[in-house]
Protein backbone atom coordinates (compact mmCIF):
# COMPACT_ATOMS: atom_id res chain seq x y z
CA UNK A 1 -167.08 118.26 -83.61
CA UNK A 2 -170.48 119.65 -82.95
CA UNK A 3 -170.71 122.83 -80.22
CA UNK A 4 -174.17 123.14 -78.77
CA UNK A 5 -174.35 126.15 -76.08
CA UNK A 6 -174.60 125.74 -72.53
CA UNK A 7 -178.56 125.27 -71.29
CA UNK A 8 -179.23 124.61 -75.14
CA UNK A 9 -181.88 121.43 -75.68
CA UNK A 10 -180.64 118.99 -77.97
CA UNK A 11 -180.20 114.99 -79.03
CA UNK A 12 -178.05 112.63 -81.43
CA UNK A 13 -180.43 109.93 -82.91
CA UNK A 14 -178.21 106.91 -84.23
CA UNK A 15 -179.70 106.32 -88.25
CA UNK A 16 -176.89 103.79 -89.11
CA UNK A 17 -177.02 100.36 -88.88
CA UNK A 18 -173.77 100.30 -86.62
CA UNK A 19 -173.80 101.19 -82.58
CA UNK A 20 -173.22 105.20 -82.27
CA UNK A 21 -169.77 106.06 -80.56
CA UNK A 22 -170.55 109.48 -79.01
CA UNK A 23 -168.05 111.46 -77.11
CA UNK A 24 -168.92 114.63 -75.83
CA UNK A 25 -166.73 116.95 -74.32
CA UNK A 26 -168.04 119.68 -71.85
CA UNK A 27 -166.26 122.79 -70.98
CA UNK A 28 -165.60 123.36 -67.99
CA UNK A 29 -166.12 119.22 -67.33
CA UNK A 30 -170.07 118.95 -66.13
CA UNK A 31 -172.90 117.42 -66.39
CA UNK A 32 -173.37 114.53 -64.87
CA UNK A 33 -177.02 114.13 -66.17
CA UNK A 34 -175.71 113.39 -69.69
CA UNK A 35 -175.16 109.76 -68.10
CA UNK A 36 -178.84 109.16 -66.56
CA UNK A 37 -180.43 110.05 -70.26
CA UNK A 38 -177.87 107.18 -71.84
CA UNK A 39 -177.60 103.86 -69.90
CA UNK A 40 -174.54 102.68 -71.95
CA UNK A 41 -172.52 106.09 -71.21
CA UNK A 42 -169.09 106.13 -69.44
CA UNK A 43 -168.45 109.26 -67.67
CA UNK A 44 -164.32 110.05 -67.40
CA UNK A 45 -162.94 112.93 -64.93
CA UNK A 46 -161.63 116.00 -66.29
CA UNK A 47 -157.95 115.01 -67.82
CA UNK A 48 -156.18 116.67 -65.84
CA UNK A 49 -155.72 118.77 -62.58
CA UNK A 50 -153.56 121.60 -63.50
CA UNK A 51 -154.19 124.65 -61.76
CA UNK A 52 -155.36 127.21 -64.32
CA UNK A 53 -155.88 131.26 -63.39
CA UNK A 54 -159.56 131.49 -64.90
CA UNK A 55 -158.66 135.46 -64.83
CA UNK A 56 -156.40 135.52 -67.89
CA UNK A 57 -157.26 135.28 -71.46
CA UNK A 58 -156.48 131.79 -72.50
CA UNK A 59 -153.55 130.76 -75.27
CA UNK A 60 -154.75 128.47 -78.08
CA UNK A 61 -151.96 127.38 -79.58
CA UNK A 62 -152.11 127.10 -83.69
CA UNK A 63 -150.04 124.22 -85.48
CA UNK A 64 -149.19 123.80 -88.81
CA UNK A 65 -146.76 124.45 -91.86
CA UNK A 66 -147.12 128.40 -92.48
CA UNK A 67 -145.15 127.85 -95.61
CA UNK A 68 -147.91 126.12 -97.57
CA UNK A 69 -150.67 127.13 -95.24
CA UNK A 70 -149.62 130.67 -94.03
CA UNK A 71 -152.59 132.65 -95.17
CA UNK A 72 -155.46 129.86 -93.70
CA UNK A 73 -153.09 130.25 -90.40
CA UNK A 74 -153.59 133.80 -90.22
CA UNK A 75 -157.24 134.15 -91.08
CA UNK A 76 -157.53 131.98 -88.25
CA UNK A 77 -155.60 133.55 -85.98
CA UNK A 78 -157.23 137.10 -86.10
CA UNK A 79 -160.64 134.97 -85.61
CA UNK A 80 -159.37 133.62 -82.50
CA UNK A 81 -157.58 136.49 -81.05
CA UNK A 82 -160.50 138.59 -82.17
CA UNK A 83 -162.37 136.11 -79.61
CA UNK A 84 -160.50 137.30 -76.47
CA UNK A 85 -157.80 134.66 -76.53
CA UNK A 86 -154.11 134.59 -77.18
CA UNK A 87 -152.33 132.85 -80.01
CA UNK A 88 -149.21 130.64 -79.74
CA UNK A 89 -148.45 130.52 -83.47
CA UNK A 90 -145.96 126.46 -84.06
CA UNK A 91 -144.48 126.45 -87.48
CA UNK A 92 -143.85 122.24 -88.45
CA UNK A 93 -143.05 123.30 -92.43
CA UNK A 94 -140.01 122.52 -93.86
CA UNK A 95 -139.27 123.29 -97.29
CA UNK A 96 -140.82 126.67 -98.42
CA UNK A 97 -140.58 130.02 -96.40
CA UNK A 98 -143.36 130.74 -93.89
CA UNK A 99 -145.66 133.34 -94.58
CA UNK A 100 -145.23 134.99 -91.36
CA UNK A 101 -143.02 134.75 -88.26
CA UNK A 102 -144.11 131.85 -85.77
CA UNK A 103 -143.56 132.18 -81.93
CA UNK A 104 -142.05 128.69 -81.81
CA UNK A 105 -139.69 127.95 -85.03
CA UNK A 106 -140.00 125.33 -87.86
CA UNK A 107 -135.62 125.20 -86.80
CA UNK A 108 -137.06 124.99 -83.08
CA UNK A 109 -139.72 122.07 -84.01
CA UNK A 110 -137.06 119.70 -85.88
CA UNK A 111 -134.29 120.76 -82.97
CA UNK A 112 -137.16 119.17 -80.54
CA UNK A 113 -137.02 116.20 -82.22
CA UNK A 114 -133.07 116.02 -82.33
CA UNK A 115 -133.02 117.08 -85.85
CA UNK A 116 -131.68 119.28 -88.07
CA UNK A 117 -134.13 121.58 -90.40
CA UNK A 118 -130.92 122.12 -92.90
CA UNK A 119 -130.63 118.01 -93.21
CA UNK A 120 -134.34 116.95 -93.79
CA UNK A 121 -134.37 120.38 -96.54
CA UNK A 122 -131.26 119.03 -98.31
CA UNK A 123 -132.57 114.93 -98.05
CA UNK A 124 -136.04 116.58 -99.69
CA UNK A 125 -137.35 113.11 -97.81
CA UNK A 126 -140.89 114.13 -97.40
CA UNK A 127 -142.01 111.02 -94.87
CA UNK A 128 -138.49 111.39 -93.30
CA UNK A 129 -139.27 115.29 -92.68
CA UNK A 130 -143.14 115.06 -91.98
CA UNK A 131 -142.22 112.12 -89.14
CA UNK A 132 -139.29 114.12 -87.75
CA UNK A 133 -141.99 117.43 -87.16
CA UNK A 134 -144.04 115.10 -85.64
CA UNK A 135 -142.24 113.77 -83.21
CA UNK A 136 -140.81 117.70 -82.89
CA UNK A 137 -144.46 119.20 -82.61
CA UNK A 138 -144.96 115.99 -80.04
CA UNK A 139 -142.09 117.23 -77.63
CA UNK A 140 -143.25 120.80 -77.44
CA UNK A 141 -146.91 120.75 -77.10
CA UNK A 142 -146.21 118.52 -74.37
CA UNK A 143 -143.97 120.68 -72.98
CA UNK A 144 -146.17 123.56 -73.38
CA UNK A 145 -148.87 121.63 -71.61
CA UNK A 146 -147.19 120.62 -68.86
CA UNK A 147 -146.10 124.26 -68.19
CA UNK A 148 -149.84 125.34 -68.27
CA UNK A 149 -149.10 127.04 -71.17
CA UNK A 150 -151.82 126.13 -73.24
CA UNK A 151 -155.42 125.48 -72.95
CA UNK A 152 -155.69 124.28 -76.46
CA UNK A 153 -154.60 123.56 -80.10
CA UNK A 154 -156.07 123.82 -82.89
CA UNK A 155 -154.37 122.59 -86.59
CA UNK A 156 -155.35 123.00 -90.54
CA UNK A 157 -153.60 121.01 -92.88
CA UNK A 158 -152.97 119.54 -96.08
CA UNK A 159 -151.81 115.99 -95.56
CA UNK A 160 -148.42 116.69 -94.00
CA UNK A 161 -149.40 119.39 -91.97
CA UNK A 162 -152.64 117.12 -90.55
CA UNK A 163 -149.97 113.94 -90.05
CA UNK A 164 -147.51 116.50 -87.67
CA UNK A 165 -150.66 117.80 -85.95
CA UNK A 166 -152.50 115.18 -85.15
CA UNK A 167 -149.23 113.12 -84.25
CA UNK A 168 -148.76 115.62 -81.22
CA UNK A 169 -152.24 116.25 -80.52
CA UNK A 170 -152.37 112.52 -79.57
CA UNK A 171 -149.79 112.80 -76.89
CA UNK A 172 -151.84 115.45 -75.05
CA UNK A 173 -154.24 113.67 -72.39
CA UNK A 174 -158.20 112.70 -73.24
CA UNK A 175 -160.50 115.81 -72.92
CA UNK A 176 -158.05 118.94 -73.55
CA UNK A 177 -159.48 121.04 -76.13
CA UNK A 178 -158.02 119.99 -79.56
């Protein structure tokens, strides 16, 4: 992903041999003009129309295993609070003990999913626990979502911790801020 500042000049010149797939994102949804300059663009409405108080500080929420990942998690939590917004903090680890304590559980993730965390720690089944998260991490960022919760998520991650994320990242519509 690429940010380039509102009213900031700037162009993507293709050097590959293949067409260039370009999606760009703007927040809050806008301009238009980005179309005229490329004949071949598609332009898609905003996502979604949730009603969101611009007023408030906005909650990014952070997902990831804090057991293997805790101190990259928290680095990058003080950078975003630091930033004005609010933290929602998703633990998806299973095996080792988090480095901190999340606002949504790793016991709360697998429950989402209709597991339990005790089961997929005693199976040690790493593509049986890493699946279960998923579809765990899945059930409440949608939630959350839904609820107006969240304006956006953000993940770091090893392998497992990428395969949870991105697994419920995908359920949340085109254009939210991921």
């Amino acid at each position: 992903m690429i940010h380039i500042p509102a009213e900031i000049y700037h162009s993507t010149v293709n050097t590959g041999w293949e067409p260039l797939k370009l999606v760009a994102v703007y927040s809050p949804p806008g301009p238009k003009r980005f179309s005229v300059q490329c004949r071949s663009a598609v332009w898609l409405p905003p996502a979604n129309s949730r009603k969101v108080d611009v007023m408030s500080p906005k909650t990014v929420a952070l997902i990831g295993t804090f057991d293997t990942k805790g101190e990259e998690f928290s680095f990058l939590r003080e950078r975003i609070e630091s930033a004005g917004l609010r933290t929602l903090m998703i633990d998806a680890g299973v095996l080792g003990s988090p480095a901190f304590k999340a606002d949504i559980s790793r016991e709360e993730v697998a429950a989402a999913a209709n597991e339990s965390l005790t089961a997929l720690r005693t199976e040690r089944d790493r593509g049986r626990s890493v699946a279960a998260m998923a579809v765990g991490a899945k059930a409440i960022l949608t939630r959350l979502f839904e609820q107006g919760a969240i304006h956006g998520v953000v993940s770091l991650g090893g392998s497992a911790g990428t395969a949870i994320a991105t697994a419920a990242m995908r359920a949340l519509p085109y254009g939210f801020q991921s």
